[in-house]
PDB file of N, CA and C in Angstrom:
ATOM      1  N   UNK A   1      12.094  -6.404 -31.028  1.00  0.00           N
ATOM      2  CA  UNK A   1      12.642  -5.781 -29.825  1.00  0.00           C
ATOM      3  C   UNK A   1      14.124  -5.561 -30.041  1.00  0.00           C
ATOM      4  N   UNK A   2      14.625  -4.513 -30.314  1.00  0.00           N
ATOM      5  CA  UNK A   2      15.927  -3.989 -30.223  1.00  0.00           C
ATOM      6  C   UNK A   2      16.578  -3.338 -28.782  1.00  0.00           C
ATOM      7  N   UNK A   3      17.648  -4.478 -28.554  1.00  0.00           N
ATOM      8  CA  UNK A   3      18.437  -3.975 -27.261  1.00  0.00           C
ATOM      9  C   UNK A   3      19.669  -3.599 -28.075  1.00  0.00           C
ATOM     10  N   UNK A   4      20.022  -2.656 -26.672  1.00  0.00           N
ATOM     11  CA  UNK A   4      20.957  -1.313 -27.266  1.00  0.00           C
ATOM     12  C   UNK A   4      22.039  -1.857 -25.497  1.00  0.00           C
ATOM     13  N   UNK A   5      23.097  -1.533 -26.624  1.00  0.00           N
ATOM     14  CA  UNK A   5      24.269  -1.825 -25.550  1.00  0.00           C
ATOM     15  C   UNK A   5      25.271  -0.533 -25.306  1.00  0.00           C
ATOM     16  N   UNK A   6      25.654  -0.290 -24.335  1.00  0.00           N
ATOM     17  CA  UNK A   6      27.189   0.511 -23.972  1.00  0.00           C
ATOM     18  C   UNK A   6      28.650  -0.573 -23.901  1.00  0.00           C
ATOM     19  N   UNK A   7      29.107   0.125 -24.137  1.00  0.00           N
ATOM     20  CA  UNK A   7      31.020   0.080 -23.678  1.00  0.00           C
ATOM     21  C   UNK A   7      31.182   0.238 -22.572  1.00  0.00           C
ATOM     22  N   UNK A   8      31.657  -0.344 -21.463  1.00  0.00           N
ATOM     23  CA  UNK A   8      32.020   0.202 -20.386  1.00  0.00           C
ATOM     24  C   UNK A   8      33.871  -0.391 -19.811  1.00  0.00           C
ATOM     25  N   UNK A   9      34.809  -0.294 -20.743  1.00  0.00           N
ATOM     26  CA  UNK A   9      35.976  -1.204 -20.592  1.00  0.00           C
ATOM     27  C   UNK A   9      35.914  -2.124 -21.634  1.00  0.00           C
ATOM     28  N   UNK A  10      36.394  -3.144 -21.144  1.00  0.00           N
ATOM     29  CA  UNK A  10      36.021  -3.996 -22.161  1.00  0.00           C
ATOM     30  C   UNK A  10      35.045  -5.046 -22.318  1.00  0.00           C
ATOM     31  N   UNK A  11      34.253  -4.783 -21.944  1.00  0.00           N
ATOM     32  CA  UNK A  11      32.243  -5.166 -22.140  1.00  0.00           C
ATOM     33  C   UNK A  11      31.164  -4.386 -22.447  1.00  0.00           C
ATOM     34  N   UNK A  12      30.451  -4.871 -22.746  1.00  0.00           N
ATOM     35  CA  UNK A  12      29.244  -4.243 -23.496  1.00  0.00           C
ATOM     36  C   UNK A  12      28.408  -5.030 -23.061  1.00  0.00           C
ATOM     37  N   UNK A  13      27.467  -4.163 -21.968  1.00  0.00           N
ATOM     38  CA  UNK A  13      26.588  -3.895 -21.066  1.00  0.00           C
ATOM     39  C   UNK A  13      25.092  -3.556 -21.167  1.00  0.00           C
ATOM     40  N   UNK A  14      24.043  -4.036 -21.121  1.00  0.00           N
ATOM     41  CA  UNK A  14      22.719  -3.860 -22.177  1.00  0.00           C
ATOM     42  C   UNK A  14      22.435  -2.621 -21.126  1.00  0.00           C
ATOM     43  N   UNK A  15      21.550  -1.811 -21.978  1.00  0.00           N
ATOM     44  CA  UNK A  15      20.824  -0.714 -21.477  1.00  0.00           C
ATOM     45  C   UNK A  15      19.727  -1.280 -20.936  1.00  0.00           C
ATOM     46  N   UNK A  16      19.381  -1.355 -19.672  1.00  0.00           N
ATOM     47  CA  UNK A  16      18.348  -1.630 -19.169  1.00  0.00           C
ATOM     48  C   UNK A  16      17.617  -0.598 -18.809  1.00  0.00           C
ATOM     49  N   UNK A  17      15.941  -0.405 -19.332  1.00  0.00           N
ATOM     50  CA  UNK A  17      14.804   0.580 -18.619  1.00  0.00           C
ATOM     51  C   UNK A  17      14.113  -0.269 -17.569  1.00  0.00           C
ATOM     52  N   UNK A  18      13.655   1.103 -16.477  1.00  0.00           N
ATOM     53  CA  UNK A  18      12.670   0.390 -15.530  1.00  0.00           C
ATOM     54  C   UNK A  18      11.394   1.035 -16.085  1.00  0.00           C
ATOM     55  N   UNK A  19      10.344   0.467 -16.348  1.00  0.00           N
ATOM     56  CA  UNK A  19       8.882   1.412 -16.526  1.00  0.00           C
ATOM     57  C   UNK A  19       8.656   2.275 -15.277  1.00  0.00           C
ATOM     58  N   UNK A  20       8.143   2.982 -15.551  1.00  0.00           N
ATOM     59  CA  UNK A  20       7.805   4.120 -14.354  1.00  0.00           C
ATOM     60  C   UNK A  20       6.581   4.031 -14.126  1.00  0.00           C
ATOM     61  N   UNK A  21       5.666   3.945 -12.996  1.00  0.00           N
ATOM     62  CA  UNK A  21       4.978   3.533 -12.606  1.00  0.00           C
ATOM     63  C   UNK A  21       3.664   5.083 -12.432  1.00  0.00           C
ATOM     64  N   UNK A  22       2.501   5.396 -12.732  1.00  0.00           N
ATOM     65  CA  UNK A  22       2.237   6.487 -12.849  1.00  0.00           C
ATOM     66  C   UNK A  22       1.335   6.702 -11.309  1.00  0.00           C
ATOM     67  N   UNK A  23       0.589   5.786 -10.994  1.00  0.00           N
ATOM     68  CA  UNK A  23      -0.011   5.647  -9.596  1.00  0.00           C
ATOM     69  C   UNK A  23       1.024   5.771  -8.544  1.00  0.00           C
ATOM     70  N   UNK A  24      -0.065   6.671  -7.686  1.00  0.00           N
ATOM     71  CA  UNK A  24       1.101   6.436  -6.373  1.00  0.00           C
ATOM     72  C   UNK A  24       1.485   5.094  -5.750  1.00  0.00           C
ATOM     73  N   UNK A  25       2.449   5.135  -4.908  1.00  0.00           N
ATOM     74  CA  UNK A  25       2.411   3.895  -4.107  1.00  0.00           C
ATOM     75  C   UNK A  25       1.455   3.972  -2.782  1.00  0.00           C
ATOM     76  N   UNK A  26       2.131   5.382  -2.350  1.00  0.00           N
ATOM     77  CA  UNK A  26       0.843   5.485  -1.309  1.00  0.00           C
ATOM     78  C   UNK A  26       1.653   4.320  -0.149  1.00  0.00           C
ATOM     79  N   UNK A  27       0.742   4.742   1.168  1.00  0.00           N
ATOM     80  CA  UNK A  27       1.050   4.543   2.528  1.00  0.00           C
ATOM     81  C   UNK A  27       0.976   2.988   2.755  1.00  0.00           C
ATOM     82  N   UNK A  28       0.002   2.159   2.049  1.00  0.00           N
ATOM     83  CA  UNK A  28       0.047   0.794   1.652  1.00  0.00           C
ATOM     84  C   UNK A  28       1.238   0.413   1.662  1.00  0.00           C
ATOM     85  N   UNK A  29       1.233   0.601   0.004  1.00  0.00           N
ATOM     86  CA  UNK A  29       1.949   0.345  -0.947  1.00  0.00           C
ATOM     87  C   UNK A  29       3.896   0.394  -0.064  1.00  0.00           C
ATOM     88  N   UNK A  30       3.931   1.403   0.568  1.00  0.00           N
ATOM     89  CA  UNK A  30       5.075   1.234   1.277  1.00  0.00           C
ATOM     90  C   UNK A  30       5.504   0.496   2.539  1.00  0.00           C
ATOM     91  N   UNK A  31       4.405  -0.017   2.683  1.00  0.00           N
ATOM     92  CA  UNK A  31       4.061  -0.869   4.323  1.00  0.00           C
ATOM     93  C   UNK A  31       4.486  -1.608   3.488  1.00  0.00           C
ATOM     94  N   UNK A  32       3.652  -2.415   2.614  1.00  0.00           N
ATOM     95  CA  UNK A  32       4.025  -3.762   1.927  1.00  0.00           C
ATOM     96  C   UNK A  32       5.253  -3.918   1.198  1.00  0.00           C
ATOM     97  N   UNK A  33       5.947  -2.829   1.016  1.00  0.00           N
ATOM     98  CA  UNK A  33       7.151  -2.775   0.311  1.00  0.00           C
ATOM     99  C   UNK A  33       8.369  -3.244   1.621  1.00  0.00           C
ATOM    100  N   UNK A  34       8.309  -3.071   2.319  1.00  0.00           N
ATOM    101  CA  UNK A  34       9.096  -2.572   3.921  1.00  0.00           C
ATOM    102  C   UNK A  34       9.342  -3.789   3.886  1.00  0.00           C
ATOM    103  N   UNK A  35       7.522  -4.404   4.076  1.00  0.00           N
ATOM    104  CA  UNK A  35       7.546  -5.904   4.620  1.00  0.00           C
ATOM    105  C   UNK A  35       8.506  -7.169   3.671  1.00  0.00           C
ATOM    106  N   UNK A  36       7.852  -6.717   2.424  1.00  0.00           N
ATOM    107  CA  UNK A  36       8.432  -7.831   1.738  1.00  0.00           C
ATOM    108  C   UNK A  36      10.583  -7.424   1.492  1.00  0.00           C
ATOM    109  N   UNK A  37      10.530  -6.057   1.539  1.00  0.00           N
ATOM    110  CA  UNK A  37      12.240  -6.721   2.081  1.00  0.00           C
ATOM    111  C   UNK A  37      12.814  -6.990   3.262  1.00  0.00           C
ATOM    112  N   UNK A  38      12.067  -6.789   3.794  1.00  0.00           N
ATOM    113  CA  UNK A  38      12.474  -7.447   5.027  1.00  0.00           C
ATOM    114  C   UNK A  38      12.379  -8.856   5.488  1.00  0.00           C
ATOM    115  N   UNK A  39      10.969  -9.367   4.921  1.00  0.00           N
ATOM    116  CA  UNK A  39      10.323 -10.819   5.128  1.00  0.00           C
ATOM    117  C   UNK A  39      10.681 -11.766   4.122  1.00  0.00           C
ATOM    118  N   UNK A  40      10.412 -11.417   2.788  1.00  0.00           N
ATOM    119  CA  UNK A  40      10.128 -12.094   1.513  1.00  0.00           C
ATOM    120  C   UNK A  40      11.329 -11.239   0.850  1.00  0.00           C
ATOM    121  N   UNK A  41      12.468 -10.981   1.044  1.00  0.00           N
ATOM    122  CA  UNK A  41      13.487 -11.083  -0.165  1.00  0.00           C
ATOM    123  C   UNK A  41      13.295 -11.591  -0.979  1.00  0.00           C
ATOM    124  N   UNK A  42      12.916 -12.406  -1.837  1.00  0.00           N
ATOM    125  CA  UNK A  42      13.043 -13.587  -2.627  1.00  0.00           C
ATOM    126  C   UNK A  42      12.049 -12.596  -3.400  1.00  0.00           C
ATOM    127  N   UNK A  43      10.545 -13.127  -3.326  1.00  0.00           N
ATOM    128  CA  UNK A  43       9.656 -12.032  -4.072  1.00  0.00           C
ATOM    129  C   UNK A  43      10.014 -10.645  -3.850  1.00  0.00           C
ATOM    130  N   UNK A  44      10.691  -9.789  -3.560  1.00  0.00           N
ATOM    131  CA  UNK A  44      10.446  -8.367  -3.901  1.00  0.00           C
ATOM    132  C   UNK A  44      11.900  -8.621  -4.710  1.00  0.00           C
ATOM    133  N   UNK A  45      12.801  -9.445  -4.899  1.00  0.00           N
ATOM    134  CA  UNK A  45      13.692  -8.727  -5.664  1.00  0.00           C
ATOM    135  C   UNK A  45      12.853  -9.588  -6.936  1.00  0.00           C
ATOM    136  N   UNK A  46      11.962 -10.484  -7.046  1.00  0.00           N
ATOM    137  CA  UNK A  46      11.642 -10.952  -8.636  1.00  0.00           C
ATOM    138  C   UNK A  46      10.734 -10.238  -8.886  1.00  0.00           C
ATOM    139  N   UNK A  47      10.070  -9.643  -8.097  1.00  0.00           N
ATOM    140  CA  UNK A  47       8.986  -8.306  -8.483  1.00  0.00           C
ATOM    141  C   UNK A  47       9.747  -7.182  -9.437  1.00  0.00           C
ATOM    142  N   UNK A  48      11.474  -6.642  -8.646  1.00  0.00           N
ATOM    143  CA  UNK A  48      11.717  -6.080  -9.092  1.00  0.00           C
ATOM    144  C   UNK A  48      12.699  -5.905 -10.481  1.00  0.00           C
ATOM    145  N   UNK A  49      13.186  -7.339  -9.735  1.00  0.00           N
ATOM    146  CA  UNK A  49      13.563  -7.578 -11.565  1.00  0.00           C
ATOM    147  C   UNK A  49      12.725  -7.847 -12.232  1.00  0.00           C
ATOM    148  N   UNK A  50      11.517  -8.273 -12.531  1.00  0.00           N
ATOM    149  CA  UNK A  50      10.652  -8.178 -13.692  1.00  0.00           C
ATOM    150  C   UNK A  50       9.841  -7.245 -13.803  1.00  0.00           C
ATOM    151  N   UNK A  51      10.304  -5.604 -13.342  1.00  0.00           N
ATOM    152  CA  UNK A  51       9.856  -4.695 -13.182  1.00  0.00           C
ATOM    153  C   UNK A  51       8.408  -4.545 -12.924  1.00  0.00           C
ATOM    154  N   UNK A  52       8.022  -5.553 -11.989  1.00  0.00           N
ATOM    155  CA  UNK A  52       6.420  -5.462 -11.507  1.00  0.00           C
ATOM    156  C   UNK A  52       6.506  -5.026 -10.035  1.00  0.00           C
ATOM    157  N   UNK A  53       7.472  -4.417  -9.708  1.00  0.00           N
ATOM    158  CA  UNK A  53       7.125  -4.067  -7.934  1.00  0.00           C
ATOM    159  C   UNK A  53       5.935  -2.998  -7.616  1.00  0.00           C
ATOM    160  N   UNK A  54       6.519  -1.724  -8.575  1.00  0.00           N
ATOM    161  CA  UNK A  54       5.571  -0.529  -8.332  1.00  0.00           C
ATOM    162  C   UNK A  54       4.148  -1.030  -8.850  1.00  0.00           C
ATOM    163  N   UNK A  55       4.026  -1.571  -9.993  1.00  0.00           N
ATOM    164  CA  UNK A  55       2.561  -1.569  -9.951  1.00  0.00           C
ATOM    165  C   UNK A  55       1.769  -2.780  -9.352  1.00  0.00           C
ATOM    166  N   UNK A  56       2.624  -3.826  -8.321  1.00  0.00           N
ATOM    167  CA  UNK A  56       2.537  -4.492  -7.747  1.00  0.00           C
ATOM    168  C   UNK A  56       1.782  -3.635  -6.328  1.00  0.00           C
ATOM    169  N   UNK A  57       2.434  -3.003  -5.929  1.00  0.00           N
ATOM    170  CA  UNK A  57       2.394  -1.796  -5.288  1.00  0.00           C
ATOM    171  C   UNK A  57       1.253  -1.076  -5.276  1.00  0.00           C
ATOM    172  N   UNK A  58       1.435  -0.139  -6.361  1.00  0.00           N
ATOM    173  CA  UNK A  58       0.297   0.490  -6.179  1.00  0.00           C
ATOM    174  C   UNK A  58      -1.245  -0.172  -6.738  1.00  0.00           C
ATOM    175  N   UNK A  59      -1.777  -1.296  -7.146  1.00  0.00           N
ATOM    176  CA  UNK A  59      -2.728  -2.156  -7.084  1.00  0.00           C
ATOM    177  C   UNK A  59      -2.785  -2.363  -5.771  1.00  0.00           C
ATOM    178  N   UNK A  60      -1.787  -2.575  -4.559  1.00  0.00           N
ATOM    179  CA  UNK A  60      -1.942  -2.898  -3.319  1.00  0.00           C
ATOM    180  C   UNK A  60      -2.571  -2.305  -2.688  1.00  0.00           C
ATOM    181  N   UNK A  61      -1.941  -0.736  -3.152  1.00  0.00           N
ATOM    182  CA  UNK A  61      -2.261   0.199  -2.627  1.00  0.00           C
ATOM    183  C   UNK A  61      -3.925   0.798  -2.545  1.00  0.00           C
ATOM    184  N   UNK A  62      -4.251   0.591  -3.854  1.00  0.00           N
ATOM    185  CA  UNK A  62      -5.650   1.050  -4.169  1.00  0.00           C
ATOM    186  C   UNK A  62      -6.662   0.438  -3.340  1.00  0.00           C
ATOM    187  N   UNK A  63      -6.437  -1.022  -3.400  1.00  0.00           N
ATOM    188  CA  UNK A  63      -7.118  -2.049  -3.202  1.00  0.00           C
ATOM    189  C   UNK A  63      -7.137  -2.036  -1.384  1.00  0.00           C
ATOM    190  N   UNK A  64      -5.854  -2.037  -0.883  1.00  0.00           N
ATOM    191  CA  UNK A  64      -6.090  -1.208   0.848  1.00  0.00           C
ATOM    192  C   UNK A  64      -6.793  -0.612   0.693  1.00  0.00           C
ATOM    193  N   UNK A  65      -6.594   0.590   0.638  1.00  0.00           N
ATOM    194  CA  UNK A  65      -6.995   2.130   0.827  1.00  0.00           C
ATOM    195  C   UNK A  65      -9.171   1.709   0.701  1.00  0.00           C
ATOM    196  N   UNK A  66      -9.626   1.455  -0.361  1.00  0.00           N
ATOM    197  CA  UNK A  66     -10.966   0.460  -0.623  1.00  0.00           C
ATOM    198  C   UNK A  66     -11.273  -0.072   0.543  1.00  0.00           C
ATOM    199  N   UNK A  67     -10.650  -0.620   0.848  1.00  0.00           N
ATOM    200  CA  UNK A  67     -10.953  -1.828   1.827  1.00  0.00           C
ATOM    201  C   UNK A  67     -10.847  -0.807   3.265  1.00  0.00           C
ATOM    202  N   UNK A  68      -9.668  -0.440   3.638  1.00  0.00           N
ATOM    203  CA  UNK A  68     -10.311   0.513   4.514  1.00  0.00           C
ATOM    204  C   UNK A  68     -10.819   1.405   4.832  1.00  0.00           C
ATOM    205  N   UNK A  69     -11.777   1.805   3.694  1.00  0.00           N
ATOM    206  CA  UNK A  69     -12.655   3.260   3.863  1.00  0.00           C
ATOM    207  C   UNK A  69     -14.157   1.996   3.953  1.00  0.00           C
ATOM    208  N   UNK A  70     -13.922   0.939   3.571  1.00  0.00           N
ATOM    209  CA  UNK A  70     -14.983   0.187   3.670  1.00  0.00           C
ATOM    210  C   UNK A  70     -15.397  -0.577   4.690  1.00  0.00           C
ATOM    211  N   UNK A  71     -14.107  -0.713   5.657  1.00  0.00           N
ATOM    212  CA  UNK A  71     -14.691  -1.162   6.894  1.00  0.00           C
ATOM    213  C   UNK A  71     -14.804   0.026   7.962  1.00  0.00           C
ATOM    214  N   UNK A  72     -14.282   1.255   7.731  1.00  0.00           N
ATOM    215  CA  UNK A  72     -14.258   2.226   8.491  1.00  0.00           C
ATOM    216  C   UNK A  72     -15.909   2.872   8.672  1.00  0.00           C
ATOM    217  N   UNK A  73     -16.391   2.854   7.745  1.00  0.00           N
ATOM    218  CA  UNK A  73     -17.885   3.061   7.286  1.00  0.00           C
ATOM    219  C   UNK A  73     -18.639   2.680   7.962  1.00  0.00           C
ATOM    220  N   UNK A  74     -18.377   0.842   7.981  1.00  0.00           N
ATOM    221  CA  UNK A  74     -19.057  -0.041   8.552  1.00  0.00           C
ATOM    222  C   UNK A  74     -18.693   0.070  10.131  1.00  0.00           C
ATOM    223  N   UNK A  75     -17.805   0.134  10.220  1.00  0.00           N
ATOM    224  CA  UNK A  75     -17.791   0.204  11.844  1.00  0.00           C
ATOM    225  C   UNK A  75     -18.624   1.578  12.514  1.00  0.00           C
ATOM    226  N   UNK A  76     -18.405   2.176  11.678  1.00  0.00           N
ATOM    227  CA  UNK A  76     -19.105   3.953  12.208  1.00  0.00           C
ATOM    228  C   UNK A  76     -20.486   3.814  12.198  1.00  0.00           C
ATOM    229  N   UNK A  77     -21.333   2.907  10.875  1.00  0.00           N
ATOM    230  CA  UNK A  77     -22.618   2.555  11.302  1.00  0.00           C
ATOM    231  C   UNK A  77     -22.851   1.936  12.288  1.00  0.00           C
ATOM    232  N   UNK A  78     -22.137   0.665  12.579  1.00  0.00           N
ATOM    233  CA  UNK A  78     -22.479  -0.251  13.290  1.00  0.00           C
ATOM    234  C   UNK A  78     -22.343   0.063  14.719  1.00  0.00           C
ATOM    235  N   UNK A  79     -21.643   0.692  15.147  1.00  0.00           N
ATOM    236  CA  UNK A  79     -21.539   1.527  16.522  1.00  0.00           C
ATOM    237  C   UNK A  79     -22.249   3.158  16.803  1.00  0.00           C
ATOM    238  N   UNK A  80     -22.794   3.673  15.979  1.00  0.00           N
ATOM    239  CA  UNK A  80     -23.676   4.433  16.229  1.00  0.00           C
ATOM    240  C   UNK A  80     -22.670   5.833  16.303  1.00  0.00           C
ATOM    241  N   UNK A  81     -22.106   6.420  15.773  1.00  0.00           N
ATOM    242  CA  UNK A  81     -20.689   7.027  15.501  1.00  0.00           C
ATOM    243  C   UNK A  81     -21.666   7.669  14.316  1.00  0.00           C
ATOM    244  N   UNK A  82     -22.614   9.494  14.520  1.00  0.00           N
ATOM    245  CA  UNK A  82     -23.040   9.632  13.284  1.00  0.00           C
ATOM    246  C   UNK A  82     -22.406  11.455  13.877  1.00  0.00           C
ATOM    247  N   UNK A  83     -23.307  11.799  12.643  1.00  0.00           N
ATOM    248  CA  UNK A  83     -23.189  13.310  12.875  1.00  0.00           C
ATOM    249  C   UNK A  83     -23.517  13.924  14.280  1.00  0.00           C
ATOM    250  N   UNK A  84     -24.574  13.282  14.598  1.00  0.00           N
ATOM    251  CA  UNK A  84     -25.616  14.222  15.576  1.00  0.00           C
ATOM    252  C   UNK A  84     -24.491  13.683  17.041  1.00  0.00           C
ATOM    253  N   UNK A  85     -23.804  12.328  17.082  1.00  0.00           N
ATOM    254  CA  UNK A  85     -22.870  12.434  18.203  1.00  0.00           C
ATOM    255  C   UNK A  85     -21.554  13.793  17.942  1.00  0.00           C
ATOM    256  N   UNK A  86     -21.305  13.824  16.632  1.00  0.00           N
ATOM    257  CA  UNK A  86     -20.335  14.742  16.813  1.00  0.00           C
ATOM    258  C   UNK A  86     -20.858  16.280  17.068  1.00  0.00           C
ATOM    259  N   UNK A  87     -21.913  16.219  16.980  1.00  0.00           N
ATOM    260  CA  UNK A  87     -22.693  17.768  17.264  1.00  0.00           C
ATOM    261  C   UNK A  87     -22.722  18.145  18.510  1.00  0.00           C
ATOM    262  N   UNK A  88     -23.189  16.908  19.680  1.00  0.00           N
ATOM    263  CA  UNK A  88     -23.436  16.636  20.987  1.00  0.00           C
ATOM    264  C   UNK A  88     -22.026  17.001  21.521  1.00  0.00           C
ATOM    265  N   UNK A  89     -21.246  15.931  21.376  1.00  0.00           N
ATOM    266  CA  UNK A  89     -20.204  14.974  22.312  1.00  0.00           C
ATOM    267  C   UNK A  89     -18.911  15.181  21.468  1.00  0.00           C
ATOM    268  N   UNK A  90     -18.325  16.398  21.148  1.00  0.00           N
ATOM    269  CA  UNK A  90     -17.193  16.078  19.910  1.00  0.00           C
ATOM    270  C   UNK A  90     -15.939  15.621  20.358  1.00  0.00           C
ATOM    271  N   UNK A  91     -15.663  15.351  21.329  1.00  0.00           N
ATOM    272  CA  UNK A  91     -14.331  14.808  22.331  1.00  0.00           C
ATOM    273  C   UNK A  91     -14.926  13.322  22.138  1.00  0.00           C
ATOM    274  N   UNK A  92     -15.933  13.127  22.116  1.00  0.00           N
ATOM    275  CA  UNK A  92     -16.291  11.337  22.323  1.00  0.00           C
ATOM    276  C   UNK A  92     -16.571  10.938  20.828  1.00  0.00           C
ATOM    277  N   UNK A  93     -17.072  11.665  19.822  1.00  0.00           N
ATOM    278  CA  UNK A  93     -16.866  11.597  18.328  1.00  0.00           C
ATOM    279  C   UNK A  93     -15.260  11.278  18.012  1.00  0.00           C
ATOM    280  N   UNK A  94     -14.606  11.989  18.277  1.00  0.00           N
ATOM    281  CA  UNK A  94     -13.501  12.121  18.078  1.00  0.00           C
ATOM    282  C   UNK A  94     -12.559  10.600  18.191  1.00  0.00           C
ATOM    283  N   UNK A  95     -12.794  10.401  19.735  1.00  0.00           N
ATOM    284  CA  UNK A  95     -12.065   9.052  20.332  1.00  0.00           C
ATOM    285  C   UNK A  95     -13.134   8.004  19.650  1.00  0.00           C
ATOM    286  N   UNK A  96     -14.025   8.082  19.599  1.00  0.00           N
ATOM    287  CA  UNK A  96     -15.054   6.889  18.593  1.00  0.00           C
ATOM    288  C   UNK A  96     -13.762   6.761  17.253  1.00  0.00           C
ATOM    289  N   UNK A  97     -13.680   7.644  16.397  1.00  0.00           N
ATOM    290  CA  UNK A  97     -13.589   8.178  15.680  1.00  0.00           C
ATOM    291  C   UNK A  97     -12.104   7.135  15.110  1.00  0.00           C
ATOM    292  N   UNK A  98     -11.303   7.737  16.038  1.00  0.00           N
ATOM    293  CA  UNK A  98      -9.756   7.317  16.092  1.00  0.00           C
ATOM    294  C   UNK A  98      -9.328   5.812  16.376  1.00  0.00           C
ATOM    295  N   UNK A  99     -10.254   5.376  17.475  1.00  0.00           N
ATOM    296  CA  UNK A  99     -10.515   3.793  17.727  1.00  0.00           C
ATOM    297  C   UNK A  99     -10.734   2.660  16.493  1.00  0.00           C
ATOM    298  N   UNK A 100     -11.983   3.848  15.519  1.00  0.00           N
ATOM    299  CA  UNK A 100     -12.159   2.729  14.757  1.00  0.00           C
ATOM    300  C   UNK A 100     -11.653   2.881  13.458  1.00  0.00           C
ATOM    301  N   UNK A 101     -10.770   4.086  13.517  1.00  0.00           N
ATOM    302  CA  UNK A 101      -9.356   4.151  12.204  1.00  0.00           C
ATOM    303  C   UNK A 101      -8.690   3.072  13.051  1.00  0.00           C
ATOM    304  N   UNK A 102      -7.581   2.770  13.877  1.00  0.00           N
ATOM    305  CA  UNK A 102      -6.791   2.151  14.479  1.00  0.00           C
ATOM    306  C   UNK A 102      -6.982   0.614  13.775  1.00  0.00           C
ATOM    307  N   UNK A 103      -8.394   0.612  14.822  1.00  0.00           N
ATOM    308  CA  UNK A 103      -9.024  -0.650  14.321  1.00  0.00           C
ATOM    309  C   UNK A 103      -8.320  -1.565  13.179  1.00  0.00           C
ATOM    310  N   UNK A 104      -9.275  -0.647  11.686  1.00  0.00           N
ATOM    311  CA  UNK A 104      -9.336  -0.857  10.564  1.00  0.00           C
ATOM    312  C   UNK A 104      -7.843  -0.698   9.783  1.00  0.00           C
ATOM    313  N   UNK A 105      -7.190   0.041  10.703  1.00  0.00           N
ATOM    314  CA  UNK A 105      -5.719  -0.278  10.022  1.00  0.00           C
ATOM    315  C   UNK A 105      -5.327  -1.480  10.883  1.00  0.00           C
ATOM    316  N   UNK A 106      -5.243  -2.347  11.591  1.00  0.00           N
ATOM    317  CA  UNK A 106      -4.657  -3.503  12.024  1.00  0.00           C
ATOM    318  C   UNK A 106      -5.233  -3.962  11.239  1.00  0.00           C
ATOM    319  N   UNK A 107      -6.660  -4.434  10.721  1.00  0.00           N
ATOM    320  CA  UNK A 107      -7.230  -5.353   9.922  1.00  0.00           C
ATOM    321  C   UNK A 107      -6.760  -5.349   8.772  1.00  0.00           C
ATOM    322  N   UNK A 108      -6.262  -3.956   7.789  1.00  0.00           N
ATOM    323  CA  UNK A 108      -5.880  -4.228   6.652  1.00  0.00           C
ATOM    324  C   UNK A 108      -4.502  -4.898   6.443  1.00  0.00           C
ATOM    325  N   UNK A 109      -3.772  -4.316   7.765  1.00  0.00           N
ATOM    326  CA  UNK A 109      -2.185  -4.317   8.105  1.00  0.00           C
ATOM    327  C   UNK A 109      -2.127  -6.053   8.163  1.00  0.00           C
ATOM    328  N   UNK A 110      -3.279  -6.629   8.537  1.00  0.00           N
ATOM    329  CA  UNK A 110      -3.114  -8.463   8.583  1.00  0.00           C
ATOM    330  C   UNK A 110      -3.938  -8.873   7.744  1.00  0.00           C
ATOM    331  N   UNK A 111      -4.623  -8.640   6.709  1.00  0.00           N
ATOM    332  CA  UNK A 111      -5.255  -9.035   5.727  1.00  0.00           C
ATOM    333  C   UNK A 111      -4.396  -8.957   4.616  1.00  0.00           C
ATOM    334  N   UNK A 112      -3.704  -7.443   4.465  1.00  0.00           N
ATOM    335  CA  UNK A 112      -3.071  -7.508   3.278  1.00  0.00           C
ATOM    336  C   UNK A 112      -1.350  -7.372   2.807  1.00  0.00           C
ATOM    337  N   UNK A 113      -1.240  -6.738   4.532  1.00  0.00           N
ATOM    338  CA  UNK A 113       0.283  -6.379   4.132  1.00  0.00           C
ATOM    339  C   UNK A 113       1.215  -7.282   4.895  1.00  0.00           C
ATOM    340  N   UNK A 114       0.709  -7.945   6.319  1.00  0.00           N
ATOM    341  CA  UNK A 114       1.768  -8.628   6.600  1.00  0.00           C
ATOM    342  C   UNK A 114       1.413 -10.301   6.107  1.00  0.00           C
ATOM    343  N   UNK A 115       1.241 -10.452   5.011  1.00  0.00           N
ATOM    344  CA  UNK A 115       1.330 -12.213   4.502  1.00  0.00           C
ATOM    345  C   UNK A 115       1.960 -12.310   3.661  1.00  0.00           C
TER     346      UNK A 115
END
């Protein structure tokens, strides 16, 4: 491993890279980012000095996003929320609909992002 230094006055200053992260962070991924500087200073700056935030991040991210298309599903079976209501009733599809997004984002929002 060869580190490479600058001049800057009279010190010599290592070139530091950050890896670039190729996944998004995504809507997660920035909730949990928010939280932890705001909450957890401590871990997001050692995340980010050991350049693991973003893909800290976007693993978060993926792994939400999963999780709430997976309870969103489940709630839409389990309450009877199918096609043939939105064919009928599309104002009451709709508010079904939105209730149990809401829902499923508080659940992920306390499962995964605010601890």
């Amino acid at each position: 491993m060869k580190i490479e230094y600058t001049k800057v006055g009279d010190y010599y200053l290592p070139n530091l890279y950050y890896p670039e992260e190729t996944r998004p962070i995504g809507f997660w991924g920035m909730l949990r980012k928010e939280y932890l500087k705001e909450h957890k200073p401590g871990t997001y700056t050692y995340l980010l000095l050991t350049a693991r935030l973003d893909r800290y991040l976007a693993d978060l991210n993926e792994q939400a996003q999963e999780r709430f298309e997976l309870i969103e599903a489940q709630m839409r079976s389990a309450e009877g929320v199918t096609e043939e209501l939105k064919r009928q009733n599309p104002m009451e599809w709709v508010r079904h609909c939105n209730n149990i997004r809401n829902r499923a984002a508080e659940i992920i929002k306390q499962e995964l992002i605010y601890i």
